[in-house]
C-alpha atoms as a PDB file:
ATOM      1  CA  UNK A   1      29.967 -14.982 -11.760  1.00  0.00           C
ATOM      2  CA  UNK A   2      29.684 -11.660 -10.434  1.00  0.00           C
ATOM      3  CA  UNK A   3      31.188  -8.409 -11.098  1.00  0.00           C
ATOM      4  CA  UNK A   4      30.905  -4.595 -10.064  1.00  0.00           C
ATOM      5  CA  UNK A   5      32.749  -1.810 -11.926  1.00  0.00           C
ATOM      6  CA  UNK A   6      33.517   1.562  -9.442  1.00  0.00           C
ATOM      7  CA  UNK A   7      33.566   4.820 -11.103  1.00  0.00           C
ATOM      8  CA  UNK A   8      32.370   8.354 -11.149  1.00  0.00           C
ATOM      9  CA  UNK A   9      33.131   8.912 -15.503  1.00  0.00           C
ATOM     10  CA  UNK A  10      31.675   7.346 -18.526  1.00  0.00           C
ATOM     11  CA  UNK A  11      35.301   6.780 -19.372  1.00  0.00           C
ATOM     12  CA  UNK A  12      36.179   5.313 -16.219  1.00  0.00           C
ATOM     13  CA  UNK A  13      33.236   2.775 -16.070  1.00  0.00           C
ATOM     14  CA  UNK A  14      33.785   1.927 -19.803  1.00  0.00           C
ATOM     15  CA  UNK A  15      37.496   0.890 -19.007  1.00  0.00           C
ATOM     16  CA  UNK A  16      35.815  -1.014 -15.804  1.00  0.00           C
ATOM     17  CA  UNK A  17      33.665  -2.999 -18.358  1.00  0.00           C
ATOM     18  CA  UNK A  18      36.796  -3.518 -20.990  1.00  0.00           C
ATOM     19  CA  UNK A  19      38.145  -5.422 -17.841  1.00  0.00           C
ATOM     20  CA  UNK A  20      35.435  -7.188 -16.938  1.00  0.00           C
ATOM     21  CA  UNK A  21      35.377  -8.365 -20.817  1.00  0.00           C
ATOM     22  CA  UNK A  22      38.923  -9.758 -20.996  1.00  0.00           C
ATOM     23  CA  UNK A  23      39.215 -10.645 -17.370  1.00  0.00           C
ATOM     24  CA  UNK A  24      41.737  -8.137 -16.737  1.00  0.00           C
ATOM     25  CA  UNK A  25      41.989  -6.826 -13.392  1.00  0.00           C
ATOM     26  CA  UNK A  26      41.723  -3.077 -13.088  1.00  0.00           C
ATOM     27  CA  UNK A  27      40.908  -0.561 -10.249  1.00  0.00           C
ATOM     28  CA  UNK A  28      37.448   0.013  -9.644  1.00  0.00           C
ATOM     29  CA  UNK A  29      36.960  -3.797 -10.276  1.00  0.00           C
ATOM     30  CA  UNK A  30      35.785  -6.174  -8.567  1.00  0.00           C
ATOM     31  CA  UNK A  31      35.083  -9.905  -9.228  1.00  0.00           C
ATOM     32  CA  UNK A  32      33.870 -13.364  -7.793  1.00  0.00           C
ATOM     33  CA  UNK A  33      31.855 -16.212  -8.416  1.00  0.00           C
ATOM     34  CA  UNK A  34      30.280 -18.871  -6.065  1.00  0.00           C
ATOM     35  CA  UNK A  35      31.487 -22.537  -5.459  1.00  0.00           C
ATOM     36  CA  UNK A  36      29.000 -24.928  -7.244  1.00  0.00           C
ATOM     37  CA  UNK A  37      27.838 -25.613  -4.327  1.00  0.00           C
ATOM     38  CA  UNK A  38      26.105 -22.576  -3.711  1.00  0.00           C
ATOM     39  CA  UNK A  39      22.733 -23.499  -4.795  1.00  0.00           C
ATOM     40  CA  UNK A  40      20.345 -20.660  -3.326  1.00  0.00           C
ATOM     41  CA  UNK A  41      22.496 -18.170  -3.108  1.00  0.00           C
ATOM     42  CA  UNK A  42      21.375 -16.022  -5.851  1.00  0.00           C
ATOM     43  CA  UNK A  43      20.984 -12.348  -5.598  1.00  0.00           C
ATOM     44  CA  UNK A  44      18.574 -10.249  -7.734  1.00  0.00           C
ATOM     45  CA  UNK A  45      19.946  -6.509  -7.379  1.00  0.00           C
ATOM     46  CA  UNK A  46      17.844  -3.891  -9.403  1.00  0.00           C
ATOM     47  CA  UNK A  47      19.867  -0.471  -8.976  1.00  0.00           C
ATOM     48  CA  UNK A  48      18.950   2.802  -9.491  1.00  0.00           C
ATOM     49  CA  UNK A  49      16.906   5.215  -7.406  1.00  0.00           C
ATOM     50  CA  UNK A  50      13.167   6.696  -8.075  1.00  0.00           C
ATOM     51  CA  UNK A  51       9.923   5.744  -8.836  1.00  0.00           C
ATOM     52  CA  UNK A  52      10.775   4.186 -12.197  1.00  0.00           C
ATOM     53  CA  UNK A  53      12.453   1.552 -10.329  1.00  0.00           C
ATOM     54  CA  UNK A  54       9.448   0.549  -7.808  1.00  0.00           C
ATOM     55  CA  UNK A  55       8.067  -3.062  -8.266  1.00  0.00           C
ATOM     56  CA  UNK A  56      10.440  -4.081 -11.337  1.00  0.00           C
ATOM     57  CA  UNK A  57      10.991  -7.699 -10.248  1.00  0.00           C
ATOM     58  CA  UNK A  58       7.986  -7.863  -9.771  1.00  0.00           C
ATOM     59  CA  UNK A  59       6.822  -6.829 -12.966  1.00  0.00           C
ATOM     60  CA  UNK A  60       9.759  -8.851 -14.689  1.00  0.00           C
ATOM     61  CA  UNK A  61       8.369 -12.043 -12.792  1.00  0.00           C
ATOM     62  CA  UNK A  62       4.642 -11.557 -14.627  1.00  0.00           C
ATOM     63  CA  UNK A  63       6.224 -10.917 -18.004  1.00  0.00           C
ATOM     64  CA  UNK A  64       8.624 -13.255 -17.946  1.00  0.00           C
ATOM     65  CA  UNK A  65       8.199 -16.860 -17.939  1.00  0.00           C
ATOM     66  CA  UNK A  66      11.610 -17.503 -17.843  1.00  0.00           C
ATOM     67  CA  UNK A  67      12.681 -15.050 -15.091  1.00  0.00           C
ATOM     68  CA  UNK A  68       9.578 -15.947 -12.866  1.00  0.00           C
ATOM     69  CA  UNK A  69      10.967 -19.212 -12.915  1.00  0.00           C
ATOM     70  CA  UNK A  70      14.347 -18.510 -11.692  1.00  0.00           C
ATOM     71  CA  UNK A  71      13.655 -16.351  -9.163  1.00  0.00           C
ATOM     72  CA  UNK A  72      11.282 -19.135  -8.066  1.00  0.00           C
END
């Protein structure tokens, strides 16, 4: 399941997520999910911008067990 909320406001992108939560549709919104079939089809999206952001999967991967096994 995948979903992306659109929105400039706090109160904007709160609403987005309210709709999101009760599977609402809303503007701003959007949703999907993949067929069963789509084994390997996973995306790992880390937003943001600056340095803060630099290497985090990769960091996640080496401190997480769990996570370095999914994204394997």
């Amino acid at each position: 399941h995948r979903a992306v909320v659109l929105g400039a406001e706090r109160e904007v992108l709160a609403a987005g997520l309210a709709a999101v939560a009760t599977e609402q549709p809303s503007a701003g919104v959007v949703t999907g999910e993949i067929a069963q079939s789509g084994v390997g089809r996973t995306v790992f999206v880390f937003p943001g911008q600056g340095s803060q952001w630099i290497g985090m999967g990769r960091e996640l991967a080496a401190v997480s067990p769990v996570f370095a096994a999914r994204l394997a």
